[in-house]
N, C-alpha and C. Protein backbone atom coordinates (compact mmCIF):
# COMPACT_ATOMS: atom_id res chain seq x y z
N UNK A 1 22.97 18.57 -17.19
CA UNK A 1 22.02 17.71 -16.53
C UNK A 1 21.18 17.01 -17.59
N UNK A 2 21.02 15.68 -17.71
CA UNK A 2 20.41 14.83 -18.26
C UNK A 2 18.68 15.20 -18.26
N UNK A 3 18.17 15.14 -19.45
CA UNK A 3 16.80 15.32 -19.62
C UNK A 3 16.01 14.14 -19.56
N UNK A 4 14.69 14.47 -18.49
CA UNK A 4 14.47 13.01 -17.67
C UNK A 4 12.88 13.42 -18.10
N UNK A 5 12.51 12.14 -19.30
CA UNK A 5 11.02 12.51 -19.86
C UNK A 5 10.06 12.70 -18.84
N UNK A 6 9.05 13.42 -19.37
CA UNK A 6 7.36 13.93 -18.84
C UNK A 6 6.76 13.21 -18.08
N UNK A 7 6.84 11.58 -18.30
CA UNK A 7 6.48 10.40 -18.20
C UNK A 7 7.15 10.14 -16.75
N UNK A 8 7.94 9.84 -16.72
CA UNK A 8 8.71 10.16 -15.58
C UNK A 8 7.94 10.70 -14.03
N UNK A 9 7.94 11.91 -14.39
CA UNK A 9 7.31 12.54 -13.39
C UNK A 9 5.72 12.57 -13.03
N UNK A 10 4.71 11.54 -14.59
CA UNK A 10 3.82 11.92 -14.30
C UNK A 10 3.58 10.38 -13.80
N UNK A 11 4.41 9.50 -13.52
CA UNK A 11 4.60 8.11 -12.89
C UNK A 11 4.51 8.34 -12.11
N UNK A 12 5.51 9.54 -11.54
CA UNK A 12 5.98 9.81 -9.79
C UNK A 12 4.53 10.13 -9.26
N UNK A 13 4.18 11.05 -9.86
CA UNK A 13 2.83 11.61 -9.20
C UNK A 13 1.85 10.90 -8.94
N UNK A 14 1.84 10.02 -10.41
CA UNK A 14 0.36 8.67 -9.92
C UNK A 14 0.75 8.20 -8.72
N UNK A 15 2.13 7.63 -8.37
CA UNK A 15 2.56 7.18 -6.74
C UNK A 15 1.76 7.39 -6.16
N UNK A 16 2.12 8.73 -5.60
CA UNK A 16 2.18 9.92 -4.85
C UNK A 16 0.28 9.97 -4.61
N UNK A 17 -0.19 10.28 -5.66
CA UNK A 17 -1.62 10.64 -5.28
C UNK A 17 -2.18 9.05 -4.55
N UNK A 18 -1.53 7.53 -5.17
CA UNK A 18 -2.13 6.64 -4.68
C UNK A 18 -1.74 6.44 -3.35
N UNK A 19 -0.73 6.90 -2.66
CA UNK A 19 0.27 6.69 -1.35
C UNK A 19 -1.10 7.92 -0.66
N UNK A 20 -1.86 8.56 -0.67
CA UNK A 20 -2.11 9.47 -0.36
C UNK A 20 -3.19 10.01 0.54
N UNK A 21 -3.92 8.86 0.37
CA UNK A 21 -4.12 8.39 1.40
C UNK A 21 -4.25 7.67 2.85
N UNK A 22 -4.19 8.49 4.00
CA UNK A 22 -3.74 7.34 5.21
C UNK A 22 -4.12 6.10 5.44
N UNK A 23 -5.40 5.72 4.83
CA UNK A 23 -5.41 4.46 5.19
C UNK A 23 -4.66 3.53 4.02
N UNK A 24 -4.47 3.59 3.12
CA UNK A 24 -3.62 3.22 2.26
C UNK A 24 -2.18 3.13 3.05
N UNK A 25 -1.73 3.86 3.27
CA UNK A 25 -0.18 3.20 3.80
C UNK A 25 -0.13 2.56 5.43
N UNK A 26 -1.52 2.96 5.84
CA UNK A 26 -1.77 1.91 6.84
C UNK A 26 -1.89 0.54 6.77
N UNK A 27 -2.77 0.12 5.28
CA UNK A 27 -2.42 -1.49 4.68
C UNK A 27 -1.50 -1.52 4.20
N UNK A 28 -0.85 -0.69 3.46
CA UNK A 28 0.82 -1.13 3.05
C UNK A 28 1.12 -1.57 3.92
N UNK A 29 1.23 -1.11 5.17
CA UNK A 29 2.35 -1.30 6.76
C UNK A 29 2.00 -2.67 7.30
N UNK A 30 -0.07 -3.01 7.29
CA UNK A 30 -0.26 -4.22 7.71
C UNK A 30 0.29 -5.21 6.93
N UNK A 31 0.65 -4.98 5.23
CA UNK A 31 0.88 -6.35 4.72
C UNK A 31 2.36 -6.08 4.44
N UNK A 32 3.23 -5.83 5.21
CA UNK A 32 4.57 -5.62 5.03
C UNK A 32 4.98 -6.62 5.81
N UNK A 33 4.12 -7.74 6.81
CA UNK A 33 4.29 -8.63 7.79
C UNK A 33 3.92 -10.13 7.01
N UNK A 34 3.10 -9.68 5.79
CA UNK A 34 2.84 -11.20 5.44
C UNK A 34 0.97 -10.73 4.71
N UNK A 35 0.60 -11.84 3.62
CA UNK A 35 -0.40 -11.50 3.62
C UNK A 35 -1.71 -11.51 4.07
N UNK A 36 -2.57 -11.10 4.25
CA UNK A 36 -4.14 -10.95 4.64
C UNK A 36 -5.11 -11.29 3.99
N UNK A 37 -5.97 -11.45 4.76
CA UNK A 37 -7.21 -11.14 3.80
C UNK A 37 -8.12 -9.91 4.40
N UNK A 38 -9.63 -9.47 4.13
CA UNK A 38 -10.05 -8.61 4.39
C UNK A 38 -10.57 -8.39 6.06
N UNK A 39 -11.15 -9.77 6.78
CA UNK A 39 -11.37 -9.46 7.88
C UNK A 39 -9.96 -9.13 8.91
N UNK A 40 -8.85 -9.69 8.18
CA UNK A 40 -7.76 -9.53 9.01
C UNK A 40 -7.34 -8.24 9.23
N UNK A 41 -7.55 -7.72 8.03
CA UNK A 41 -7.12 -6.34 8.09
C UNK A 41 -7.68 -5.12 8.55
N UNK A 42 -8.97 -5.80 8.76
CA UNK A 42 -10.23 -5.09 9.95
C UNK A 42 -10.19 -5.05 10.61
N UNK A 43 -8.95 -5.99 11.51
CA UNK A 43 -9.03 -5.95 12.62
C UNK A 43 -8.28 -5.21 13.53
N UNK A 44 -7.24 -4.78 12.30
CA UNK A 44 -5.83 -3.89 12.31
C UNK A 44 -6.31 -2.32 12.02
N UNK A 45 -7.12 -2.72 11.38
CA UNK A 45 -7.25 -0.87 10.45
C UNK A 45 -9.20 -0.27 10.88
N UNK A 46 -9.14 0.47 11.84
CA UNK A 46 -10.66 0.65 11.79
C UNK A 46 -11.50 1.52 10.75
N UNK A 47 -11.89 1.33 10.17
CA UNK A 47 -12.46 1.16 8.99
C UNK A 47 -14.06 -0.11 8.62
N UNK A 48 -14.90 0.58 7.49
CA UNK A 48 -15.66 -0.87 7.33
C UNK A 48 -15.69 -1.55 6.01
N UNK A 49 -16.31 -2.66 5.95
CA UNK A 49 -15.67 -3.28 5.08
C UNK A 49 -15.43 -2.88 3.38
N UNK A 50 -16.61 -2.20 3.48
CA UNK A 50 -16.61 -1.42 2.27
C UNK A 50 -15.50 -0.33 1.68
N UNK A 51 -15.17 0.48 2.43
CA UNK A 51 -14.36 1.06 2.43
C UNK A 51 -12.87 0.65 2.21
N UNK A 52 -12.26 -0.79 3.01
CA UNK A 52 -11.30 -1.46 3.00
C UNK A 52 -11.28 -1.86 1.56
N UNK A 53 -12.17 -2.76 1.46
CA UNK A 53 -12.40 -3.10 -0.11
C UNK A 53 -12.35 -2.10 -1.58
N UNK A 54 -12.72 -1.06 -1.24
CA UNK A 54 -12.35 0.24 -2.10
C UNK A 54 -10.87 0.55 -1.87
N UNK A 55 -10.36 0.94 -1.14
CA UNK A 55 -8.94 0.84 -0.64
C UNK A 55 -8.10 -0.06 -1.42
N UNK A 56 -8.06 -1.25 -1.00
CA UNK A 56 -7.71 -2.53 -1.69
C UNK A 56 -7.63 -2.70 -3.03
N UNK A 57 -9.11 -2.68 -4.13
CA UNK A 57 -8.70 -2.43 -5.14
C UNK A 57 -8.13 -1.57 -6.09
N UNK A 58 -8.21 -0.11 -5.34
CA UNK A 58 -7.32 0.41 -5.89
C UNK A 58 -5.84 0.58 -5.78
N UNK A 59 -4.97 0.48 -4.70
CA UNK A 59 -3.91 -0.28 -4.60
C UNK A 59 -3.89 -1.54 -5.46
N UNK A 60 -4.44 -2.52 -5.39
CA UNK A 60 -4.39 -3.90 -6.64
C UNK A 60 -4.66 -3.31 -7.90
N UNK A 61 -4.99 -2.54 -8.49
CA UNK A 61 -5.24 -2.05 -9.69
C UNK A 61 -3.60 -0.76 -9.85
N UNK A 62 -3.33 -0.47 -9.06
CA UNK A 62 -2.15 0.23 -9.17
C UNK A 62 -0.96 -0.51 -9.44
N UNK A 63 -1.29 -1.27 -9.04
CA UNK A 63 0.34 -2.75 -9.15
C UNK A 63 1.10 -3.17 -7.49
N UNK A 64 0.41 -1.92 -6.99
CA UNK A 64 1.22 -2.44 -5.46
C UNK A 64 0.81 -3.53 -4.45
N UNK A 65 -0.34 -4.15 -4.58
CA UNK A 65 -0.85 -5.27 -3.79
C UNK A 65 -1.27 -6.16 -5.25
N UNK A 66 -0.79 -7.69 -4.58
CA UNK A 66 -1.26 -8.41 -5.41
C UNK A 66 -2.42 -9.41 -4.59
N UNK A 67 -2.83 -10.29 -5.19
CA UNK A 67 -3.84 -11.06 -4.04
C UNK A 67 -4.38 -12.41 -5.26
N UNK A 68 -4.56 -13.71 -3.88
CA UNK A 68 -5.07 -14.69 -4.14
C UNK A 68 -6.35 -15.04 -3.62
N UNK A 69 -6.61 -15.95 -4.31
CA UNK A 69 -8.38 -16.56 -3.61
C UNK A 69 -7.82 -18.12 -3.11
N UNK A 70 -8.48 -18.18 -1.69
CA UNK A 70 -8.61 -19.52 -1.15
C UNK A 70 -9.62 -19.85 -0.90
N UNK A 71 -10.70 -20.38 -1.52
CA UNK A 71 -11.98 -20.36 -1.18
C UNK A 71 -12.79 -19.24 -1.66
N UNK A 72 -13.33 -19.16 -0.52
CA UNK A 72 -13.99 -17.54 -0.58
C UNK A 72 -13.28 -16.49 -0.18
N UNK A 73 -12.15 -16.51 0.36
CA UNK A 73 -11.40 -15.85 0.81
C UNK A 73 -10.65 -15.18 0.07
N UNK A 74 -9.81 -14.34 -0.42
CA UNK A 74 -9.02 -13.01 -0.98
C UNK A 74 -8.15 -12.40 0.12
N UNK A 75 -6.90 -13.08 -0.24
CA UNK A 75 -5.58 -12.45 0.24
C UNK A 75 -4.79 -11.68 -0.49
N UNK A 76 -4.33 -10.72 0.31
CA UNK A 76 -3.69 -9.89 -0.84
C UNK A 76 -2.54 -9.67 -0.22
N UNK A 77 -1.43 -9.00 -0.59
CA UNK A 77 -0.04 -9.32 -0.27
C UNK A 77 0.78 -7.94 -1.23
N UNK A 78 1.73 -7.54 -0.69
CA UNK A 78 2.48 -6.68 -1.48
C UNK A 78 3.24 -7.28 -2.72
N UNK A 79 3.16 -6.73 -3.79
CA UNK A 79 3.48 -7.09 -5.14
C UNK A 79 4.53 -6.03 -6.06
N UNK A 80 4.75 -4.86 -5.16
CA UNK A 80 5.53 -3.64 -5.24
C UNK A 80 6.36 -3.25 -3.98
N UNK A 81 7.54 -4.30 -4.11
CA UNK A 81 8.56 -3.25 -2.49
C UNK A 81 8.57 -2.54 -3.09
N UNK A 82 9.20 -1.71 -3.92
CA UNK A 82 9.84 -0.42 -4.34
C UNK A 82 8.47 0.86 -3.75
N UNK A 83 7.53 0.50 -3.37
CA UNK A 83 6.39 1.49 -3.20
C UNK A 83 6.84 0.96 -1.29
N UNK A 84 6.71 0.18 -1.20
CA UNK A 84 6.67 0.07 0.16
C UNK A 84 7.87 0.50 1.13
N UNK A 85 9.33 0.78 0.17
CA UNK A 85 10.18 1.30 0.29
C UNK A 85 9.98 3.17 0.66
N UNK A 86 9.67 3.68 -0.66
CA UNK A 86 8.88 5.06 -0.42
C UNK A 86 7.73 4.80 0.97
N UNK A 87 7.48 4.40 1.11
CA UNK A 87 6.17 4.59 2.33
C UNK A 87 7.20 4.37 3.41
N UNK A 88 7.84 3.60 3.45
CA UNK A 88 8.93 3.95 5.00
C UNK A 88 10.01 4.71 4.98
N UNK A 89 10.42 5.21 3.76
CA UNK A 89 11.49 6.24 3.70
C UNK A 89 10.39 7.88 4.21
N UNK A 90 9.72 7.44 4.08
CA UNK A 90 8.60 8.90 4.04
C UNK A 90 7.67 9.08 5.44
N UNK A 91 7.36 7.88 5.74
CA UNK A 91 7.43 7.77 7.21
C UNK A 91 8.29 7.71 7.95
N UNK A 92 9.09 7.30 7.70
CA UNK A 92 10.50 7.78 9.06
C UNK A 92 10.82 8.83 8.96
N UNK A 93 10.73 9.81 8.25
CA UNK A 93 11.00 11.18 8.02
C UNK A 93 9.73 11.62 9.06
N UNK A 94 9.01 11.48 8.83
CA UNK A 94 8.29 12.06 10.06
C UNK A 94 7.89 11.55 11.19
N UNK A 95 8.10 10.39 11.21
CA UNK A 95 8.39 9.55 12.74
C UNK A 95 9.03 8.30 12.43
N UNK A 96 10.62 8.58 13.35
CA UNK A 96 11.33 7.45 13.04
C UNK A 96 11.06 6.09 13.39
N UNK A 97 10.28 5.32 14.43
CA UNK A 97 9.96 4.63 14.47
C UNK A 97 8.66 3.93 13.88
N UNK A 98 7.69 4.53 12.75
CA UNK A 98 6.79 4.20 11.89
C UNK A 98 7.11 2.86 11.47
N UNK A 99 8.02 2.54 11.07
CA UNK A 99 8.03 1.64 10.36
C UNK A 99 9.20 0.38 10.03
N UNK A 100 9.79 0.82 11.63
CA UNK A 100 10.85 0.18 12.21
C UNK A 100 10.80 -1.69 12.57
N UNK A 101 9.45 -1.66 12.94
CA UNK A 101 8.97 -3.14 13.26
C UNK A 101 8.78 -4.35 12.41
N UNK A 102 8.53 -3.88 10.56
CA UNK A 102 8.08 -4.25 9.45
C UNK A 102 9.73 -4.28 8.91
């Protein structure tokens, strides 16, 4: 068996701890349709704004959401399938229709 560096696994885990929260793969799921901005996603995810916004940048600081400005506005958009891949392979494992619609 092939020896698969440290690094490796301690990649997997950063994932893992950022996926790790529910409301986190709850905005994965909202912007798997197209992107948002913040009130949109308020309207989807109950939560307040503060909180969303904490959410948000850390996903955007992870690499998995990316986001533009139109104005005053800040859309953000998935910038990582391969994460959004794991979030529905991992949700259909525990309910197959999670993530059937996206």
């Amino acid at each position: 068996m092939d020896q698969i560096p440290d690094e490796v696994f301690e990649k997997a885990a950063e994932v893992f701890r950022i996926m790790g929260a529910p409301i986190r793969l709850r905005i994965i799921r909202a912007l798997c349709c197209g992107e948002k901005n913040v009130s949109e996603l308020l309207t989807e995810i109950d939560t307040t704004q503060p909180n969303m916004s904490q959410h948000l940048n850390t996903l955007y600081q992870a690499g998995v959401l990316g986001k533009r400005r139109e104005g005053v506005q800040i859309y953000y958009h998935i910038a990582n399938t391969n994460v959004v891949s794991v979030c529905r392979a991992v949700c259909e494992q525990v309910e197959p229709a999670s993530f059937t619609s996206v």
